[in-house]
PDB file of N, CA and C in Angstrom:
ATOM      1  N   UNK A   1      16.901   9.857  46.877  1.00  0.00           N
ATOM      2  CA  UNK A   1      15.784  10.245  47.688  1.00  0.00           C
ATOM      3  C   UNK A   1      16.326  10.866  48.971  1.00  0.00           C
ATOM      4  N   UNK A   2      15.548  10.460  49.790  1.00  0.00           N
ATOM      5  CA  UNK A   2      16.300  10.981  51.106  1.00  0.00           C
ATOM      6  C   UNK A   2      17.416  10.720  52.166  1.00  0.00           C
ATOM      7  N   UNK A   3      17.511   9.603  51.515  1.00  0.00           N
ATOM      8  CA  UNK A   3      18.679   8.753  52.234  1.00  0.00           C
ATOM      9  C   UNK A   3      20.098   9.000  51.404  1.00  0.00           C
ATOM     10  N   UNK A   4      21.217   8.763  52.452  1.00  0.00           N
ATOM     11  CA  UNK A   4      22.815   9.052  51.582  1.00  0.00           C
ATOM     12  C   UNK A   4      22.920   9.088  50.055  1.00  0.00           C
ATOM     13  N   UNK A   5      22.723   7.603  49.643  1.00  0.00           N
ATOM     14  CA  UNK A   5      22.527   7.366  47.879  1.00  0.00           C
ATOM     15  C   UNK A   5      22.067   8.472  47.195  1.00  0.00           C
ATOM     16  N   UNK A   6      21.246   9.528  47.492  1.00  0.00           N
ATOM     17  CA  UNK A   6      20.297   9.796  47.126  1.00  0.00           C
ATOM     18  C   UNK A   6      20.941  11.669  46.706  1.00  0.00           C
ATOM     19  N   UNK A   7      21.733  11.944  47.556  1.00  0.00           N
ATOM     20  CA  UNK A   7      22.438  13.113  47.583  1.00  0.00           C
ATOM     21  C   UNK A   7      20.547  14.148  48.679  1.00  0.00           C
ATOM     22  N   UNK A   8      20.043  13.931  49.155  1.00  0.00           N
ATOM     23  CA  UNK A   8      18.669  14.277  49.767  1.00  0.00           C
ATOM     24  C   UNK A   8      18.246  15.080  48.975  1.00  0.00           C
ATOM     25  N   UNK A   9      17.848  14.428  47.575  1.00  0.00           N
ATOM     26  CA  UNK A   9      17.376  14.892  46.754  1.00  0.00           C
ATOM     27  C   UNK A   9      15.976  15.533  47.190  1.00  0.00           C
ATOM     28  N   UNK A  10      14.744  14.058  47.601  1.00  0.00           N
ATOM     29  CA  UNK A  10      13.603  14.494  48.289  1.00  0.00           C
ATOM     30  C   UNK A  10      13.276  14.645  49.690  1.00  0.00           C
ATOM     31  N   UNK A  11      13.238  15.742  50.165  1.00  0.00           N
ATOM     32  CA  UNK A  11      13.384  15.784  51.432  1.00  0.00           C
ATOM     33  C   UNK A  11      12.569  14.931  52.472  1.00  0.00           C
ATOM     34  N   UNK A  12      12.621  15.102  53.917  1.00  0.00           N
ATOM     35  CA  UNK A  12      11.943  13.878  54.650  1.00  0.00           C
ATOM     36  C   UNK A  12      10.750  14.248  54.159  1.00  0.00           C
ATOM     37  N   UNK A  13       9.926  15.567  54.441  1.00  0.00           N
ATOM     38  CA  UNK A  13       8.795  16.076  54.729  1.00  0.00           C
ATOM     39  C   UNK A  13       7.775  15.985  53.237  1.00  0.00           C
ATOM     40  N   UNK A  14       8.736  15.850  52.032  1.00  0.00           N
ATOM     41  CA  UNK A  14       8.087  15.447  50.667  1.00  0.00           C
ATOM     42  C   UNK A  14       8.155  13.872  50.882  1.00  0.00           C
ATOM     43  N   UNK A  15       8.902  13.148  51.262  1.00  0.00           N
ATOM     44  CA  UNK A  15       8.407  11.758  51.801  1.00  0.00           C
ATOM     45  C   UNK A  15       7.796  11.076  52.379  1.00  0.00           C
ATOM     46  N   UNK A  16       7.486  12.148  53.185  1.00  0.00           N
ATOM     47  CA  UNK A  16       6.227  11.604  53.944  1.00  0.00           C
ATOM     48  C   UNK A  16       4.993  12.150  53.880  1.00  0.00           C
ATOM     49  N   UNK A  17       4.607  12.968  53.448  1.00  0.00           N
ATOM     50  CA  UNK A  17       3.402  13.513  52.175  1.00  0.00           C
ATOM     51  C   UNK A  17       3.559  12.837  50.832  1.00  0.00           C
ATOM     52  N   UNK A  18       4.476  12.239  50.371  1.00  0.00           N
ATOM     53  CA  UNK A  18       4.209  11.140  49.005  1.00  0.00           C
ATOM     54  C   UNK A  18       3.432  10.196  49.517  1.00  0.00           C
ATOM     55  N   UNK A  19       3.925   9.452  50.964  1.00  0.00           N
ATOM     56  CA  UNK A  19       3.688   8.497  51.491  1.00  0.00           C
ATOM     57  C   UNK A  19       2.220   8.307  51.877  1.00  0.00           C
ATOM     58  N   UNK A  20       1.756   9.241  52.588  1.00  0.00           N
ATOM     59  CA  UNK A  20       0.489   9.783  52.704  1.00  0.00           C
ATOM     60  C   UNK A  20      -0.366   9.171  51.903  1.00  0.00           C
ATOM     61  N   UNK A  21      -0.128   9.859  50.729  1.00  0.00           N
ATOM     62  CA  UNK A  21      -0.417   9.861  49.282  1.00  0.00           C
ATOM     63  C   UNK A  21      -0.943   8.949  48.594  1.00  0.00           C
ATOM     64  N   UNK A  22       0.333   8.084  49.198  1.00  0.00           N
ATOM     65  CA  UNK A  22       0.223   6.782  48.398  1.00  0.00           C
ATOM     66  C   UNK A  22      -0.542   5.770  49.058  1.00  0.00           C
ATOM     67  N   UNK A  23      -0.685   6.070  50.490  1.00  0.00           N
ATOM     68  CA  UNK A  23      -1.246   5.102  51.293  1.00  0.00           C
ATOM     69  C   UNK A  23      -3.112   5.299  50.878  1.00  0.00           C
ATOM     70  N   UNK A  24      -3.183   6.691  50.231  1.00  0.00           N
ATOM     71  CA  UNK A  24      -4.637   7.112  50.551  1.00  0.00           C
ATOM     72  C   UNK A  24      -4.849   6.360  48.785  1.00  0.00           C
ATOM     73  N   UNK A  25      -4.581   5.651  48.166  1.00  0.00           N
ATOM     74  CA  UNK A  25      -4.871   5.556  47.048  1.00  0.00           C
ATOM     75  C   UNK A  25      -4.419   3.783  46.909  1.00  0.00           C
ATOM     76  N   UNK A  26      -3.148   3.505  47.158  1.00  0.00           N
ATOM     77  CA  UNK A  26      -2.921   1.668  46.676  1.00  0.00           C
ATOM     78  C   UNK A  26      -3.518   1.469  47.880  1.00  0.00           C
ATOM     79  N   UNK A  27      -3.646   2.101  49.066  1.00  0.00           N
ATOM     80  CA  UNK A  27      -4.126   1.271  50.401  1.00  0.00           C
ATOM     81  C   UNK A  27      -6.024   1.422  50.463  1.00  0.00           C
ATOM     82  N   UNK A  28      -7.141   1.816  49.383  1.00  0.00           N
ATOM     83  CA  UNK A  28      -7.704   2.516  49.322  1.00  0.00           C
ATOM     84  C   UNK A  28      -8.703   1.013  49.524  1.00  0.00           C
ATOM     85  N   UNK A  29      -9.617   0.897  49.823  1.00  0.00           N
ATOM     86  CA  UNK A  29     -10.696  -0.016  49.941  1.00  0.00           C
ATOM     87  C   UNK A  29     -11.601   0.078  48.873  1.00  0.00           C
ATOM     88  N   UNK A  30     -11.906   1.329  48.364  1.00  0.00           N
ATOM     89  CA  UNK A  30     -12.733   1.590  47.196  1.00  0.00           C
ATOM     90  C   UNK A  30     -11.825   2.481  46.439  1.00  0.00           C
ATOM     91  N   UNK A  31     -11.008   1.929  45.293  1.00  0.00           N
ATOM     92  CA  UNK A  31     -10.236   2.530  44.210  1.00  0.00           C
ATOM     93  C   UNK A  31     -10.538   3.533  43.452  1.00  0.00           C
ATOM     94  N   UNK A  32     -12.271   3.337  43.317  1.00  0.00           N
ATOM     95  CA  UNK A  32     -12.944   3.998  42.566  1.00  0.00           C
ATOM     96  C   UNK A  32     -13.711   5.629  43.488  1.00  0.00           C
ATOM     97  N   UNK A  33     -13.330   5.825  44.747  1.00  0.00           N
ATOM     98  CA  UNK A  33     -13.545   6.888  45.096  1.00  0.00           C
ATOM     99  C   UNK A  33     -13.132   8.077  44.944  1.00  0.00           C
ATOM    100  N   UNK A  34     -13.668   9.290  45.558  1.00  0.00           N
ATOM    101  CA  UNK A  34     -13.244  10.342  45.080  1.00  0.00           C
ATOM    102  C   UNK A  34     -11.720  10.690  46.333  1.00  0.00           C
ATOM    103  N   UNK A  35     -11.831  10.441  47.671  1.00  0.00           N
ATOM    104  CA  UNK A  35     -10.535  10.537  48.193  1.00  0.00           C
ATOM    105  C   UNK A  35      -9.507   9.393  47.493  1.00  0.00           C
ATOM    106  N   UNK A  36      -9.392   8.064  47.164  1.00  0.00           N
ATOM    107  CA  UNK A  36      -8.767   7.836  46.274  1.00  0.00           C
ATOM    108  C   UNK A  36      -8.226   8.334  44.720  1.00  0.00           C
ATOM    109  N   UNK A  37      -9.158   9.007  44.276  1.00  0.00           N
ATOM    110  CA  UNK A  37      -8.777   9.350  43.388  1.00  0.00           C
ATOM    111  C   UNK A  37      -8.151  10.741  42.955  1.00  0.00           C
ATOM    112  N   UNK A  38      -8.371  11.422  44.506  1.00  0.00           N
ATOM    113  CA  UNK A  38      -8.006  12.944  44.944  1.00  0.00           C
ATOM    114  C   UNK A  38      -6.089  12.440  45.806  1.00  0.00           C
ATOM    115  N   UNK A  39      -6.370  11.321  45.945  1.00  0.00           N
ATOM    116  CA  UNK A  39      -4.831  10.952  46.875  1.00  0.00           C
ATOM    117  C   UNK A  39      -3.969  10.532  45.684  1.00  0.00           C
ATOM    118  N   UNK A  40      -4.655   9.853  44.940  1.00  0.00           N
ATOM    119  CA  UNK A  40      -3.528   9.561  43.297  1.00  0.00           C
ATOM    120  C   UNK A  40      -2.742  10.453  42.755  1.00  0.00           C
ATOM    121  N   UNK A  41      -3.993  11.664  42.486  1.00  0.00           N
ATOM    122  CA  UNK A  41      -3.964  12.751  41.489  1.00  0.00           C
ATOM    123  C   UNK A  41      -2.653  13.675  42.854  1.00  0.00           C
ATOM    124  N   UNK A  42      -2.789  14.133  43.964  1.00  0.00           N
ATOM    125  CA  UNK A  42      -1.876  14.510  45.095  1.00  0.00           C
ATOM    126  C   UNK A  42      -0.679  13.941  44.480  1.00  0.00           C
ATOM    127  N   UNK A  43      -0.880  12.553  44.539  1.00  0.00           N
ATOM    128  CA  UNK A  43       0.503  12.059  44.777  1.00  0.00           C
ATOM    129  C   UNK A  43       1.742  12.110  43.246  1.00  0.00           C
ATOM    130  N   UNK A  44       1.039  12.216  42.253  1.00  0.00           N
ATOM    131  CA  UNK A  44       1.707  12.435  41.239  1.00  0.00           C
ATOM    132  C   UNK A  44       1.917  13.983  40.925  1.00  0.00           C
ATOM    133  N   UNK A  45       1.107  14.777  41.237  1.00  0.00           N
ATOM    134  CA  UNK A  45       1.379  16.427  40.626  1.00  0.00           C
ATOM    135  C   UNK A  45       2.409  16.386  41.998  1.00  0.00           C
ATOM    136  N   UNK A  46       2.602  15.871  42.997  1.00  0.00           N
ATOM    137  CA  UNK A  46       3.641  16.506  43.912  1.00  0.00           C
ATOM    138  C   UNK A  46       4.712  15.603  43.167  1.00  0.00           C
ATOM    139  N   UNK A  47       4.810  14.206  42.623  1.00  0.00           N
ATOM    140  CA  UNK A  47       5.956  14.058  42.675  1.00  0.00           C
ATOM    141  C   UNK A  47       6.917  14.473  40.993  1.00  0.00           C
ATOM    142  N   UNK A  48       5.694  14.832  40.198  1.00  0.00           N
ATOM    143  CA  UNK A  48       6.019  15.532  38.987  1.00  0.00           C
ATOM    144  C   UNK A  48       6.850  16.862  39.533  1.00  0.00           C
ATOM    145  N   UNK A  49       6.223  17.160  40.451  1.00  0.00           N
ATOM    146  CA  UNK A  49       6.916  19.157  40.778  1.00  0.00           C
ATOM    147  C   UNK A  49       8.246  18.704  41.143  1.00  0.00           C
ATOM    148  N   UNK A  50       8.514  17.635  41.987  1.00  0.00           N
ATOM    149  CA  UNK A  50       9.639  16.893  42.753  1.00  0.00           C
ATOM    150  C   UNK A  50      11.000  16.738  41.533  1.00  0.00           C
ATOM    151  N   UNK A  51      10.309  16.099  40.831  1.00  0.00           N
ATOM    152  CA  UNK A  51      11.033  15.256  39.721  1.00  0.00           C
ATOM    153  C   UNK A  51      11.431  16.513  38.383  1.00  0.00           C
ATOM    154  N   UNK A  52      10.430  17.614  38.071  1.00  0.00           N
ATOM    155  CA  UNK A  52      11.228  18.959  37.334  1.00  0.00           C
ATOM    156  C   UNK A  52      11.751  19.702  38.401  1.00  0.00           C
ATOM    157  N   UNK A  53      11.485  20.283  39.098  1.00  0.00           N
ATOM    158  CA  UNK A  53      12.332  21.293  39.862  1.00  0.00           C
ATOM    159  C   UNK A  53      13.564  20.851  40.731  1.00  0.00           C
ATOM    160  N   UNK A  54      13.779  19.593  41.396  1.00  0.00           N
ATOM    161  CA  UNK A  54      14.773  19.256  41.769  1.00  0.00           C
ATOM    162  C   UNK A  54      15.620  18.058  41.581  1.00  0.00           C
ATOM    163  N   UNK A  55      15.209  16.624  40.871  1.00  0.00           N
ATOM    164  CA  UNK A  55      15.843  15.917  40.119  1.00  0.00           C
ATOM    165  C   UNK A  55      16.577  16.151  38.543  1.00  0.00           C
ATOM    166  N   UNK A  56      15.581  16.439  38.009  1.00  0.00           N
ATOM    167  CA  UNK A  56      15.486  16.634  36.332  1.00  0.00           C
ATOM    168  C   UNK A  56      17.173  17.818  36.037  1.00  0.00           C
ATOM    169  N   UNK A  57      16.766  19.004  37.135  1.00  0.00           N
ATOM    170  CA  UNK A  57      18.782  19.559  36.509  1.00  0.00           C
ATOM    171  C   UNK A  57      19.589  19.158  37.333  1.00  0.00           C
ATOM    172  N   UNK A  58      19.517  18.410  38.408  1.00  0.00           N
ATOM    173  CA  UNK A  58      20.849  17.506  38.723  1.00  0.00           C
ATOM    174  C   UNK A  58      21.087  16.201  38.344  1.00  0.00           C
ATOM    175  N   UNK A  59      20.424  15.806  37.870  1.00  0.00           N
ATOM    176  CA  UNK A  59      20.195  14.049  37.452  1.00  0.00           C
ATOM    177  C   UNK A  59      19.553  14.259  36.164  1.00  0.00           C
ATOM    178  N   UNK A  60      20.429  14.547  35.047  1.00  0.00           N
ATOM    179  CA  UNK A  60      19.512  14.753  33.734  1.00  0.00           C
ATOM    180  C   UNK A  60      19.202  12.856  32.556  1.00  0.00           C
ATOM    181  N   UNK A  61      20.246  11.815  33.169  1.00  0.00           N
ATOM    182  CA  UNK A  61      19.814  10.734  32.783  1.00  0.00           C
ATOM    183  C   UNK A  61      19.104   9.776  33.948  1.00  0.00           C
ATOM    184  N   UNK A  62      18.246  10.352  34.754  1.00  0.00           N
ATOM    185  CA  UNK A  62      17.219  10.069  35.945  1.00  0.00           C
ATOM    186  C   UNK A  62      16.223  10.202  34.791  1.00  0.00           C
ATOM    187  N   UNK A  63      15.152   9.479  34.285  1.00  0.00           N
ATOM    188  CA  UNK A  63      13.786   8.969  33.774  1.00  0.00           C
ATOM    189  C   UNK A  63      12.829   9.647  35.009  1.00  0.00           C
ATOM    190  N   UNK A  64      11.649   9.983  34.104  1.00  0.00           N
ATOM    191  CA  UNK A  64      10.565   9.767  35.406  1.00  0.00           C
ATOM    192  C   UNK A  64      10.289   9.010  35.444  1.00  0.00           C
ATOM    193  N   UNK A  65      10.141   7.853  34.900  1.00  0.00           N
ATOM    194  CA  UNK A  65       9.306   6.753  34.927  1.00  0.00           C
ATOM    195  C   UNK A  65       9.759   5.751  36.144  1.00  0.00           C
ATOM    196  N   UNK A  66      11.838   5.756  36.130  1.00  0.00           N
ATOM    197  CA  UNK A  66      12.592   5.583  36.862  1.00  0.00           C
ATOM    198  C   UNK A  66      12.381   5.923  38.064  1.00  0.00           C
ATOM    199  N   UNK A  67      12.516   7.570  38.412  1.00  0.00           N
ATOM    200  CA  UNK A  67      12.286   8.408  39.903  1.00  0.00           C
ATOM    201  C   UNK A  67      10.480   7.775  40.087  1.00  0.00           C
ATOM    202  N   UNK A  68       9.448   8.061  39.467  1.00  0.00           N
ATOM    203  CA  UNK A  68       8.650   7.322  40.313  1.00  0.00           C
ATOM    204  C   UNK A  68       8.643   5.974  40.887  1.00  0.00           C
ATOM    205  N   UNK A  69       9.340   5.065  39.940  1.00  0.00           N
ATOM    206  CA  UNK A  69       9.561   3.441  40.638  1.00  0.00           C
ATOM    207  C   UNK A  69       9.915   3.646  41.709  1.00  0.00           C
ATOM    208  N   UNK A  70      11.362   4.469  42.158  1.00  0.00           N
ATOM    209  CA  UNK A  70      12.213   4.261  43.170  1.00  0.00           C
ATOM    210  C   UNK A  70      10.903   5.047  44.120  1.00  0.00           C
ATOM    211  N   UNK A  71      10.751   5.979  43.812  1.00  0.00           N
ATOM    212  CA  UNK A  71       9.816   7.159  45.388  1.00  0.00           C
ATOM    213  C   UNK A  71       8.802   5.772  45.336  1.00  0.00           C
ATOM    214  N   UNK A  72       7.844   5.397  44.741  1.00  0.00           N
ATOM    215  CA  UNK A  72       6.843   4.120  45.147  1.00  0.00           C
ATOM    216  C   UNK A  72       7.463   3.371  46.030  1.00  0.00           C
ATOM    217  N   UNK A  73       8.552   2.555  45.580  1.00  0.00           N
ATOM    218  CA  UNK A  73       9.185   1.831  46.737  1.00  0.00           C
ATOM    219  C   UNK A  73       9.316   2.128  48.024  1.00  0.00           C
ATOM    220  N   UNK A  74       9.866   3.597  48.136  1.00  0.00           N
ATOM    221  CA  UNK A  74      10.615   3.655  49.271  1.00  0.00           C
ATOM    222  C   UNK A  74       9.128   3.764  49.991  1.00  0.00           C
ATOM    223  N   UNK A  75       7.773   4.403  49.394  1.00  0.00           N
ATOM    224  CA  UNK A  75       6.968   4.772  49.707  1.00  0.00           C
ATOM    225  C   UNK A  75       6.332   3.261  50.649  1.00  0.00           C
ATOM    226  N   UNK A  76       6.459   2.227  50.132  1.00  0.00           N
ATOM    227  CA  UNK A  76       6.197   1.186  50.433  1.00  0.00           C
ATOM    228  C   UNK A  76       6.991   0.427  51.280  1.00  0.00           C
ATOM    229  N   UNK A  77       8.661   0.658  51.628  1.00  0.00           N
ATOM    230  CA  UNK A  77       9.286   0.370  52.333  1.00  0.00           C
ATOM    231  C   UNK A  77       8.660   1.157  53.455  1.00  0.00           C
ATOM    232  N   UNK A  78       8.572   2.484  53.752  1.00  0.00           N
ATOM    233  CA  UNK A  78       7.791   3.142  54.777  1.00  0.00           C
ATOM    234  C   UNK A  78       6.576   3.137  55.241  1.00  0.00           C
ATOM    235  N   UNK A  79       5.738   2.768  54.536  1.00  0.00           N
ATOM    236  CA  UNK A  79       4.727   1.726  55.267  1.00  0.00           C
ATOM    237  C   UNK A  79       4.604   0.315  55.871  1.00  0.00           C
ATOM    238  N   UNK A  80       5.715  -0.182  55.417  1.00  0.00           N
ATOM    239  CA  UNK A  80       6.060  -1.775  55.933  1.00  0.00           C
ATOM    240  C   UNK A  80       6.504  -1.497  56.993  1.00  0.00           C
ATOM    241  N   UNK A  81       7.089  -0.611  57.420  1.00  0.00           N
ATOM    242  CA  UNK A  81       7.933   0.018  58.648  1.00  0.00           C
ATOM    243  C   UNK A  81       7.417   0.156  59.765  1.00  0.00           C
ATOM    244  N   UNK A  82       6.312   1.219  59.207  1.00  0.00           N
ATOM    245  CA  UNK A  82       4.911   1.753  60.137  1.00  0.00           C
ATOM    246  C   UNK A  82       3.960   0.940  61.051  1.00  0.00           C
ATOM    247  N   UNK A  83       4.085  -0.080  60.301  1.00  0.00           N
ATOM    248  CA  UNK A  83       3.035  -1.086  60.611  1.00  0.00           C
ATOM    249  C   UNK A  83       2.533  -2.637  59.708  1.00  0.00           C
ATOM    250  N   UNK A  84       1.895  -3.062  59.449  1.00  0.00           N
ATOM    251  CA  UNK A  84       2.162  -4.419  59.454  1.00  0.00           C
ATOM    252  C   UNK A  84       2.411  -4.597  57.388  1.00  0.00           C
ATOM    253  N   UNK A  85       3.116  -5.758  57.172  1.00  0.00           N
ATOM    254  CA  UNK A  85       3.609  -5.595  55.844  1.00  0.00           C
ATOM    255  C   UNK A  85       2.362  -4.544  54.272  1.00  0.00           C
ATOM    256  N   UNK A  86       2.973  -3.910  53.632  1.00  0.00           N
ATOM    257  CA  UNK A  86       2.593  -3.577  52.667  1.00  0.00           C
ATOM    258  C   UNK A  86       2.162  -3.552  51.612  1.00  0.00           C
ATOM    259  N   UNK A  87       1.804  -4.384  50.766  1.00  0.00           N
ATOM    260  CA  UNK A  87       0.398  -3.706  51.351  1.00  0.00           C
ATOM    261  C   UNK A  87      -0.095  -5.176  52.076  1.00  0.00           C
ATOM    262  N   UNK A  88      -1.520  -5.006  52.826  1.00  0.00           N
ATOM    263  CA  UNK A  88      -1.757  -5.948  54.016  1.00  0.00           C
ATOM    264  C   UNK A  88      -2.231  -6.980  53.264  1.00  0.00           C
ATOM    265  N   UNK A  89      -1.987  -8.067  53.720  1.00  0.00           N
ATOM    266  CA  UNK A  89      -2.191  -9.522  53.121  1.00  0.00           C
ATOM    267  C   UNK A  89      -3.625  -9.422  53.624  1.00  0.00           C
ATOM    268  N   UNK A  90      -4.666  -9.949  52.441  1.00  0.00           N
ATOM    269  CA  UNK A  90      -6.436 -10.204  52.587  1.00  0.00           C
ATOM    270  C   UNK A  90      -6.520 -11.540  53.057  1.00  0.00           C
ATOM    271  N   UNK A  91      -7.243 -11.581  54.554  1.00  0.00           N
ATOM    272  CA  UNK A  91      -7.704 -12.541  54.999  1.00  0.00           C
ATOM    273  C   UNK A  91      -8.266 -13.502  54.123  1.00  0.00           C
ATOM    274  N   UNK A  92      -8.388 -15.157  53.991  1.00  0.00           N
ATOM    275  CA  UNK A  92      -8.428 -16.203  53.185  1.00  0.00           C
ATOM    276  C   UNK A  92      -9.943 -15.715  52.724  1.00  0.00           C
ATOM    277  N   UNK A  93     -10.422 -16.093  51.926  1.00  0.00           N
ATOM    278  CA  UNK A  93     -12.070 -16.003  51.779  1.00  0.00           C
ATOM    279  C   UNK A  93     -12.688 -17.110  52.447  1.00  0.00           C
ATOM    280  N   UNK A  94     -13.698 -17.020  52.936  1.00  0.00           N
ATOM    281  CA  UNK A  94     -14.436 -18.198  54.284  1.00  0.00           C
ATOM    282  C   UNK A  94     -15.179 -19.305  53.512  1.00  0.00           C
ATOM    283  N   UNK A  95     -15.096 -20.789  53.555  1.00  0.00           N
ATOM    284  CA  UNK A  95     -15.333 -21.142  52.457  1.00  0.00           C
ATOM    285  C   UNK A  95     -16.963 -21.574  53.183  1.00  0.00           C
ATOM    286  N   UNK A  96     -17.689 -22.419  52.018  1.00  0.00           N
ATOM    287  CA  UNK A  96     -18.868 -22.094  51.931  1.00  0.00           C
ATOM    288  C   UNK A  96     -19.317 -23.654  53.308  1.00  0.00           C
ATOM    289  N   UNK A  97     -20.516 -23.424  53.695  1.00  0.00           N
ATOM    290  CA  UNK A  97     -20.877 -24.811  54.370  1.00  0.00           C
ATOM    291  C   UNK A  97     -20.816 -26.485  53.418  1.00  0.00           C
ATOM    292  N   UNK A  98     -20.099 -26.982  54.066  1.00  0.00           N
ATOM    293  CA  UNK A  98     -19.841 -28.434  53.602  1.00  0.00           C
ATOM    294  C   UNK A  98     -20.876 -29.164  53.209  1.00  0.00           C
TER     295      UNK A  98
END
C-alpha cells in the first residue's frame, strides 16, 4: 500500500478517497441508503481500477480478495487514527424501568 512494505503501490491520495469510501458505507447509520450504497459501489470500482492497473502486473500472486483485506484494514487503521476507535463502540442499550 502506501507505506515502505508496500513498494507505494497505492498512493496517499487513493488512500484517502478509499478511506472516505469506506467510512461513508461500514460507518453508515442506515446501510440500506442510497449514499451508502453509492459509497460501497465508489469504494470497490476505485479499488478494482487500483488492484488491475497497478497491483495485478507487479504483484501477479497478490489475490484480490487478498489486496482488498489488506486496503480495508489499513482503511480502518486510518480511521482509528482520526478519531475515536473503529468502528465506534454503540452505547449500552438503556434498560427498561425496574
Amino acid at each position: 500500500m502506501s507505506d515502505a512494505s508496500s513498494g507505494g503501490i497505492v498512493s496517499e491520495s487513493e488512500l484517502a478517497e478509499l478511506t472516505k469510501l469506506f467510512l461513508g458505507f461500514e460507518g453508515a447509520a442506515d446501510p440500506l441508503s442510497s449514499d451508502c450504497q453509492d459509497a460501497k459501489l465508489g469504494f470497490h470500482f476505485l479499488l478494482r481500477q487500483i488492484y488491475i492497473q497497478k497491483v495485478r502486473p507487479k504483484f501477479v500472486d497478490i489475490d484480490f480478495s487478498v489486496f482488498a483485506s489488506m486496503t480495508r484494514r489499513m482503511c480502518r487503521e486510518r480511521l482509528s487514527k482520526e478519531g475515536p476507535p473503529f468502528p465506534c463502540p454503540q452505547p449500552p442499550a438503556p434498560s427498561g424501568p425496574n
